[in-house]
PDB file of N, CA and C in Angstrom:
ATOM      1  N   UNK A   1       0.842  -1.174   0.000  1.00  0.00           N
ATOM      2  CA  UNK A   1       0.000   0.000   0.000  1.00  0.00           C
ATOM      3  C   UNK A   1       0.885   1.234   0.000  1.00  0.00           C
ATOM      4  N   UNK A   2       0.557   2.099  -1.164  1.00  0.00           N
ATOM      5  CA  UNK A   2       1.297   3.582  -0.982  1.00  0.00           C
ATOM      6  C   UNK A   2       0.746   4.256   0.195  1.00  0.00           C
ATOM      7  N   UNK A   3       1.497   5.511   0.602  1.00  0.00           N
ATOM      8  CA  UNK A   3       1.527   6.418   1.467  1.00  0.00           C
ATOM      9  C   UNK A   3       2.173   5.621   2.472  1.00  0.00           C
ATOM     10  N   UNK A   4       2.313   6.980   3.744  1.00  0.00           N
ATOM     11  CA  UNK A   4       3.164   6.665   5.159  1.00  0.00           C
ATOM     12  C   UNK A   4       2.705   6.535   5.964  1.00  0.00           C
ATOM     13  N   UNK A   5       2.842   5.418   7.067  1.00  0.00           N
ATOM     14  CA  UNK A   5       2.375   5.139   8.385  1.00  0.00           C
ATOM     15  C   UNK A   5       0.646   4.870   7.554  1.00  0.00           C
ATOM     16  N   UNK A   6      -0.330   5.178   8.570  1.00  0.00           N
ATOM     17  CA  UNK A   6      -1.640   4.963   8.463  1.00  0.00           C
ATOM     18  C   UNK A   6      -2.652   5.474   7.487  1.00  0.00           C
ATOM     19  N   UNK A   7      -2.039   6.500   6.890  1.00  0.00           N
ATOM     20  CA  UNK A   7      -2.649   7.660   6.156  1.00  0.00           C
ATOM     21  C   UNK A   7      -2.516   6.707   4.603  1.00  0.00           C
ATOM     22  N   UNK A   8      -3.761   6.839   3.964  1.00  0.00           N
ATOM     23  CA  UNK A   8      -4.104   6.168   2.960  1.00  0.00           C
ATOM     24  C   UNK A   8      -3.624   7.496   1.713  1.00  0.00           C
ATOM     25  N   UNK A   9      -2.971   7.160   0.304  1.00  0.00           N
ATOM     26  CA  UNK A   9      -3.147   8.553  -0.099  1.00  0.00           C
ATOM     27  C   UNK A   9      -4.484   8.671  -0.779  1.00  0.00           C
ATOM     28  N   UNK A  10      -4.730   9.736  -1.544  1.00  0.00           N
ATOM     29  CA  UNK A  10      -6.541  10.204  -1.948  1.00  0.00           C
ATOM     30  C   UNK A  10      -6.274   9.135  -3.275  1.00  0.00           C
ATOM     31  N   UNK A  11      -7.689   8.422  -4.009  1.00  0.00           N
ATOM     32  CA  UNK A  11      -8.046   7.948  -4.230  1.00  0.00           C
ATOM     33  C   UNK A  11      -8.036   8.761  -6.065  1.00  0.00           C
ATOM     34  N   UNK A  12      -7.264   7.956  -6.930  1.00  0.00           N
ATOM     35  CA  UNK A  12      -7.351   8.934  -8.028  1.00  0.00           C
ATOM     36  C   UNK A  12      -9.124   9.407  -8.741  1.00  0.00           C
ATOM     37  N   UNK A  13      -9.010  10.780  -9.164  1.00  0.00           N
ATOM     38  CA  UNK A  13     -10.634  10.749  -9.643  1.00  0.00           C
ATOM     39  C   UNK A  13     -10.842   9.801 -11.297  1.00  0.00           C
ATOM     40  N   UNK A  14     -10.079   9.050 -11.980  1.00  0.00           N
ATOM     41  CA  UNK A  14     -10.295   8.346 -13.188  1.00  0.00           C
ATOM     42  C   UNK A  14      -9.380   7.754 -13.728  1.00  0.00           C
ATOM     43  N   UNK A  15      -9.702   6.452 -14.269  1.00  0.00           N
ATOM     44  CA  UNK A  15      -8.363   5.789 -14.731  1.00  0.00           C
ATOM     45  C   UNK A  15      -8.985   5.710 -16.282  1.00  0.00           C
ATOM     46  N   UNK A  16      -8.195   5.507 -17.254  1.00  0.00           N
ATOM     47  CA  UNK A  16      -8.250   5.082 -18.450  1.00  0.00           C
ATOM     48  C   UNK A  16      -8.137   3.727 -19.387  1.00  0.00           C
ATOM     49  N   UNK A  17      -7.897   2.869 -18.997  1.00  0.00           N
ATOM     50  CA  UNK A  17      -7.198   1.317 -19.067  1.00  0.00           C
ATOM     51  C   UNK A  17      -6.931   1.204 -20.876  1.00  0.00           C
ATOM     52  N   UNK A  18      -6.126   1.487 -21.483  1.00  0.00           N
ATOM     53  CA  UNK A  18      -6.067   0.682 -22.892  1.00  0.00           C
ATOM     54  C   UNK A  18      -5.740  -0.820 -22.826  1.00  0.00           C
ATOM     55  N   UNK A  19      -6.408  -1.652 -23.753  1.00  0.00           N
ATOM     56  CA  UNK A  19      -6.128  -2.979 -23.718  1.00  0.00           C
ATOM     57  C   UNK A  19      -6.425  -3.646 -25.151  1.00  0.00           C
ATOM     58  N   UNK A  20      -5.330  -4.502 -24.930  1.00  0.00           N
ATOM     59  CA  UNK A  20      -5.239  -5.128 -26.489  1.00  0.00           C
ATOM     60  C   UNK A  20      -6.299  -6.325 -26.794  1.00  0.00           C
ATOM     61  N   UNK A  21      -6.228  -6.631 -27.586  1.00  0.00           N
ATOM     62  CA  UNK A  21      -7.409  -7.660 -27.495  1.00  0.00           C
ATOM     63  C   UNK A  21      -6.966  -9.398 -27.175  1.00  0.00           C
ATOM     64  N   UNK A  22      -6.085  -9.306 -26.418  1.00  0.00           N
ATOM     65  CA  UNK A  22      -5.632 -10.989 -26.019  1.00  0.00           C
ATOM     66  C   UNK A  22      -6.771 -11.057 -24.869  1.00  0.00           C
ATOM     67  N   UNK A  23      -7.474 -11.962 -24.820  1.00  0.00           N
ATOM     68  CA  UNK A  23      -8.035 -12.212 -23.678  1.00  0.00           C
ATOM     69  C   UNK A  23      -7.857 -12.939 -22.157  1.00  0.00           C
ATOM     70  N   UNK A  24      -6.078 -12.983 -22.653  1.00  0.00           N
ATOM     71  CA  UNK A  24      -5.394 -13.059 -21.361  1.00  0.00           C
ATOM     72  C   UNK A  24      -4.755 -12.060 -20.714  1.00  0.00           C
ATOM     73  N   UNK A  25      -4.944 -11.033 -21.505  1.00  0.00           N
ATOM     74  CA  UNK A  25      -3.733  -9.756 -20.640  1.00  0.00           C
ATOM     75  C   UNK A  25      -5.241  -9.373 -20.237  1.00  0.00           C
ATOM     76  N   UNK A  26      -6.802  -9.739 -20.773  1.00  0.00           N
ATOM     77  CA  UNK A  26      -7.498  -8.873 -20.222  1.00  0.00           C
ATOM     78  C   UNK A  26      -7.557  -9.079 -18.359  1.00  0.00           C
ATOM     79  N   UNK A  27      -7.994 -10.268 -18.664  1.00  0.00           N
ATOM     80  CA  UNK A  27      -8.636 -11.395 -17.663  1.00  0.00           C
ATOM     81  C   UNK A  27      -7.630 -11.519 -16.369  1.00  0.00           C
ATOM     82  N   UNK A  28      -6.157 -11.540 -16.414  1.00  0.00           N
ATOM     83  CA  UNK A  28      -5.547 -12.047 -16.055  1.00  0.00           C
ATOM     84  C   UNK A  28      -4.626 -10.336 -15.285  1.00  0.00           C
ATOM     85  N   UNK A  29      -4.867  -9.558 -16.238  1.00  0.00           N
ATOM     86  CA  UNK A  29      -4.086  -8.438 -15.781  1.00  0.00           C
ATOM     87  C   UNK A  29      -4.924  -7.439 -15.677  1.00  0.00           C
ATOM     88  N   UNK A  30      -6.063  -6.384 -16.638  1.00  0.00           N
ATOM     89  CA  UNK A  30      -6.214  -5.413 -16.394  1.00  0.00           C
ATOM     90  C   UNK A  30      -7.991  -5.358 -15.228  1.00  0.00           C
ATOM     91  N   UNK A  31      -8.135  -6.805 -15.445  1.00  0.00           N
ATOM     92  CA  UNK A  31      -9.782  -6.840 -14.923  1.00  0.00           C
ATOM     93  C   UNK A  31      -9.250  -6.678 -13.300  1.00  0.00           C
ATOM     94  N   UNK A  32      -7.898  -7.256 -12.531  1.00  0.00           N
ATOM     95  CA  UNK A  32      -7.669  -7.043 -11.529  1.00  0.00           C
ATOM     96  C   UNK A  32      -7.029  -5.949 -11.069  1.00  0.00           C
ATOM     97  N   UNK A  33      -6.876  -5.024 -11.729  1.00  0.00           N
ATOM     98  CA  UNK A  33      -6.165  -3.541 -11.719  1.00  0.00           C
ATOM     99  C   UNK A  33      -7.494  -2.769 -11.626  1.00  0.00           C
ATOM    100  N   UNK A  34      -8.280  -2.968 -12.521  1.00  0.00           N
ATOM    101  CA  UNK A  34      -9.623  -2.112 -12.614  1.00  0.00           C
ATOM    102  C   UNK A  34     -10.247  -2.095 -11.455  1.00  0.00           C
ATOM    103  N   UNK A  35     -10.402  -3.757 -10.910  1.00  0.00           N
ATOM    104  CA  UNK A  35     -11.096  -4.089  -9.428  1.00  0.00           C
ATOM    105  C   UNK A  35     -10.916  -3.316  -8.352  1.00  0.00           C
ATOM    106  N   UNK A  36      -8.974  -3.673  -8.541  1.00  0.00           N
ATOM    107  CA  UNK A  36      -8.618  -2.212  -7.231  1.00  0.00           C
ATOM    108  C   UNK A  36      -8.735  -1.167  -7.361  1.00  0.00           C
ATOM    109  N   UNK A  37      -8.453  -0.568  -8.682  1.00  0.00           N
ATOM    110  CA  UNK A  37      -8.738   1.454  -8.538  1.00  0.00           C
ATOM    111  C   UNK A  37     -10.166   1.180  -8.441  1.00  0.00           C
ATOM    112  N   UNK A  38     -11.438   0.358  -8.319  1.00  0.00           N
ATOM    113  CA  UNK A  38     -12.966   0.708  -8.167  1.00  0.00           C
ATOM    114  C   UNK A  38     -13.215   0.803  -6.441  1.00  0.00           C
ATOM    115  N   UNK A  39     -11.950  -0.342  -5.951  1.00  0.00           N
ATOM    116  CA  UNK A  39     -12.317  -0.325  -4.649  1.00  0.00           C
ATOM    117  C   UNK A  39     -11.752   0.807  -3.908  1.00  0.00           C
ATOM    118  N   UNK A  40     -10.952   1.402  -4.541  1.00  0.00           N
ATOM    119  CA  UNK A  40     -10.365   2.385  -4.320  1.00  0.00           C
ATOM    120  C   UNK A  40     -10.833   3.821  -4.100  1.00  0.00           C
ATOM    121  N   UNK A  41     -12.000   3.747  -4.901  1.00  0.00           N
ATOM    122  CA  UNK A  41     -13.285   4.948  -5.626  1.00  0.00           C
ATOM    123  C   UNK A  41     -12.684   5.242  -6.835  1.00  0.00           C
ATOM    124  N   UNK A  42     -11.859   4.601  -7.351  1.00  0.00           N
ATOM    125  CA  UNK A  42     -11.773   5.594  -8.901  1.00  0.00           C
ATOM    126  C   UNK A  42     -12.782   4.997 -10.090  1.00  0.00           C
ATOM    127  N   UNK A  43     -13.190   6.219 -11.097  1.00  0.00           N
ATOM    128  CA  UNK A  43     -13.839   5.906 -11.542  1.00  0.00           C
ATOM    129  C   UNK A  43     -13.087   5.353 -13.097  1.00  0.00           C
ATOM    130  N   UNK A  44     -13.250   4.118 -13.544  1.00  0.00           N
ATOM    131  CA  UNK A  44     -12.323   3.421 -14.551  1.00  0.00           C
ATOM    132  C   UNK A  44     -13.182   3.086 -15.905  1.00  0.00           C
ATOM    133  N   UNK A  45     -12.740   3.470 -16.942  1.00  0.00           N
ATOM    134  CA  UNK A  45     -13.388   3.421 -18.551  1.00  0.00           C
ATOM    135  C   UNK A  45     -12.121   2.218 -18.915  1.00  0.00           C
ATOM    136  N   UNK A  46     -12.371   1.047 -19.721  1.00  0.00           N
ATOM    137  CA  UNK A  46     -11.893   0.910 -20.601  1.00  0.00           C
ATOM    138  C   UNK A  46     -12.214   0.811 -22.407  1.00  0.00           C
ATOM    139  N   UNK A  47     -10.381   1.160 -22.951  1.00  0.00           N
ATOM    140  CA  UNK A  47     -10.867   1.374 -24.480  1.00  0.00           C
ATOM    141  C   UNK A  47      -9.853   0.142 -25.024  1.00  0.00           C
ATOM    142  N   UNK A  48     -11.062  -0.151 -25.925  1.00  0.00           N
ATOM    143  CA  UNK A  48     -10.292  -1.755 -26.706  1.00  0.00           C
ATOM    144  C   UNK A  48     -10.614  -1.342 -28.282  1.00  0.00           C
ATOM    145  N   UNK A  49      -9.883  -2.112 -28.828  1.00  0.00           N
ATOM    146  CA  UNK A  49      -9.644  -2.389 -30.404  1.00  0.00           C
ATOM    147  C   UNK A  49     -10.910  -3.344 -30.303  1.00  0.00           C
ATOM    148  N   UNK A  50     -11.711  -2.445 -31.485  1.00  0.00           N
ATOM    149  CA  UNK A  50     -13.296  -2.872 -32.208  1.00  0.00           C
ATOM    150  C   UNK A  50     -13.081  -3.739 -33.130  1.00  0.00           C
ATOM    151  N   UNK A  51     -11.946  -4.304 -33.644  1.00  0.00           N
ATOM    152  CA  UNK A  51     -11.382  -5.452 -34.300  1.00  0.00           C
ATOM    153  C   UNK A  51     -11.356  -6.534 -34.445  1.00  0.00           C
ATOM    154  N   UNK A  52     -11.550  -7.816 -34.490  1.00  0.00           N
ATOM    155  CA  UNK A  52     -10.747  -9.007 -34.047  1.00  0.00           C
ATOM    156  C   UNK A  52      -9.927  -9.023 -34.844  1.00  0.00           C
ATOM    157  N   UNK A  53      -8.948  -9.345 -34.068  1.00  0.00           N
ATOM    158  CA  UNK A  53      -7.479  -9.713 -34.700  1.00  0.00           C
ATOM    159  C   UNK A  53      -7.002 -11.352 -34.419  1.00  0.00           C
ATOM    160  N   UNK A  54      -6.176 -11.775 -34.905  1.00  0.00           N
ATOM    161  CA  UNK A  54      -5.947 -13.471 -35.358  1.00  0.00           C
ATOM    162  C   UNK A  54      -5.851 -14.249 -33.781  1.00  0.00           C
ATOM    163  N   UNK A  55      -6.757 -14.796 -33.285  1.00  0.00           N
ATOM    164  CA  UNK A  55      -6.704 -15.496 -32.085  1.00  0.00           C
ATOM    165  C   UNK A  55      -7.024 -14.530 -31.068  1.00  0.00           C
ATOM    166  N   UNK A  56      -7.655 -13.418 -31.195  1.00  0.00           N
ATOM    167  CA  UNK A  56      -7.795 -12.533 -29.807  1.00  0.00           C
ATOM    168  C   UNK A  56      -9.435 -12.726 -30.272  1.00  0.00           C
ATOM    169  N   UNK A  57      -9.991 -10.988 -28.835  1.00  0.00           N
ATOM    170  CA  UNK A  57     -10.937 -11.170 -28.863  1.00  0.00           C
ATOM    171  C   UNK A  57     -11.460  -9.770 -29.281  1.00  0.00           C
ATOM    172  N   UNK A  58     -12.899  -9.918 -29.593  1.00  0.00           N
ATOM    173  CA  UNK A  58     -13.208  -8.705 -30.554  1.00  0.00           C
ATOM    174  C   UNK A  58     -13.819  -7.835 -28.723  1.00  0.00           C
ATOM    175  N   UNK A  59     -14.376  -6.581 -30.037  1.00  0.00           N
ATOM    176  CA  UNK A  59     -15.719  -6.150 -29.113  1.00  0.00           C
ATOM    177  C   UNK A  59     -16.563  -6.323 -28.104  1.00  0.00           C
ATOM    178  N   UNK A  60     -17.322  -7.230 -29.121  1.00  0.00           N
ATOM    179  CA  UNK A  60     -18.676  -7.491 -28.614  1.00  0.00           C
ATOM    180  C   UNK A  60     -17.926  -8.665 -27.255  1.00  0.00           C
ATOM    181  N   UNK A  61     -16.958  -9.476 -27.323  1.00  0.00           N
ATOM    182  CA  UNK A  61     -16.814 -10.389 -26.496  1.00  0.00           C
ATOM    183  C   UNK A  61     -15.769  -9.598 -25.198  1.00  0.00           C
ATOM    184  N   UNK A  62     -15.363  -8.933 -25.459  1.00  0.00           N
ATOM    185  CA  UNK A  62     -14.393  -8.295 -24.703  1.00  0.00           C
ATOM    186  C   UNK A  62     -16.116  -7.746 -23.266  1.00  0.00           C
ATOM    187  N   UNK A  63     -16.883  -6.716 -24.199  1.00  0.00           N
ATOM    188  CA  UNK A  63     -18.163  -6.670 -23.500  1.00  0.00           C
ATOM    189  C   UNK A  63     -18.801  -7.311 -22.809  1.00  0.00           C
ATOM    190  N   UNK A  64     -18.750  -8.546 -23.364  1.00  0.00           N
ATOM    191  CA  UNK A  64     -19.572  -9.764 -22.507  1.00  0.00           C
ATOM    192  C   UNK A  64     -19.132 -10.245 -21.240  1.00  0.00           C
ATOM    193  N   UNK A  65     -17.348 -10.089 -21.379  1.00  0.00           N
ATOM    194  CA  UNK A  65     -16.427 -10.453 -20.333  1.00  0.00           C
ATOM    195  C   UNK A  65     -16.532  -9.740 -19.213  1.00  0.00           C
ATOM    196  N   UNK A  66     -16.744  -8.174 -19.610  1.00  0.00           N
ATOM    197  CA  UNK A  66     -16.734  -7.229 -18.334  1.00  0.00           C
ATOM    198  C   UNK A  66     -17.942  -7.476 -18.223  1.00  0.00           C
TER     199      UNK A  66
END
């Protein structure tokens, strides 16, 4: 945990998350980053490639996931 001694620091007001479309960096890395800045209070958007690309995941499934 950042900050010193007991004192929590403030809670950022928004995160941005870019993410590629592997559905292991999603799942595995940014869905548990997102979890903590929410528990945190920040408020978190992510932006993905509207694409499918060769073995990843598109859109609509990336959607379904969150």
């Amino acid at each position: 945990m950042l900050g010193t001694g007991d004192k929590k620091p403030p809670p950022h007001k928004r995160a941005l998350l870019f993410v590629d479309n592997s559905g292991a960096d999603i799942v595995l890395g940014m869905l548990p980053l997102a979890r903590e800045l929410l528990r945190r209070g920040t408020e978190v958007s992510f932006f993905e490639e509207n694409e499918n690309l060769y073995d990843g995941m598109n859109f609509h499934a990336g959607n379904e996931l969150i």
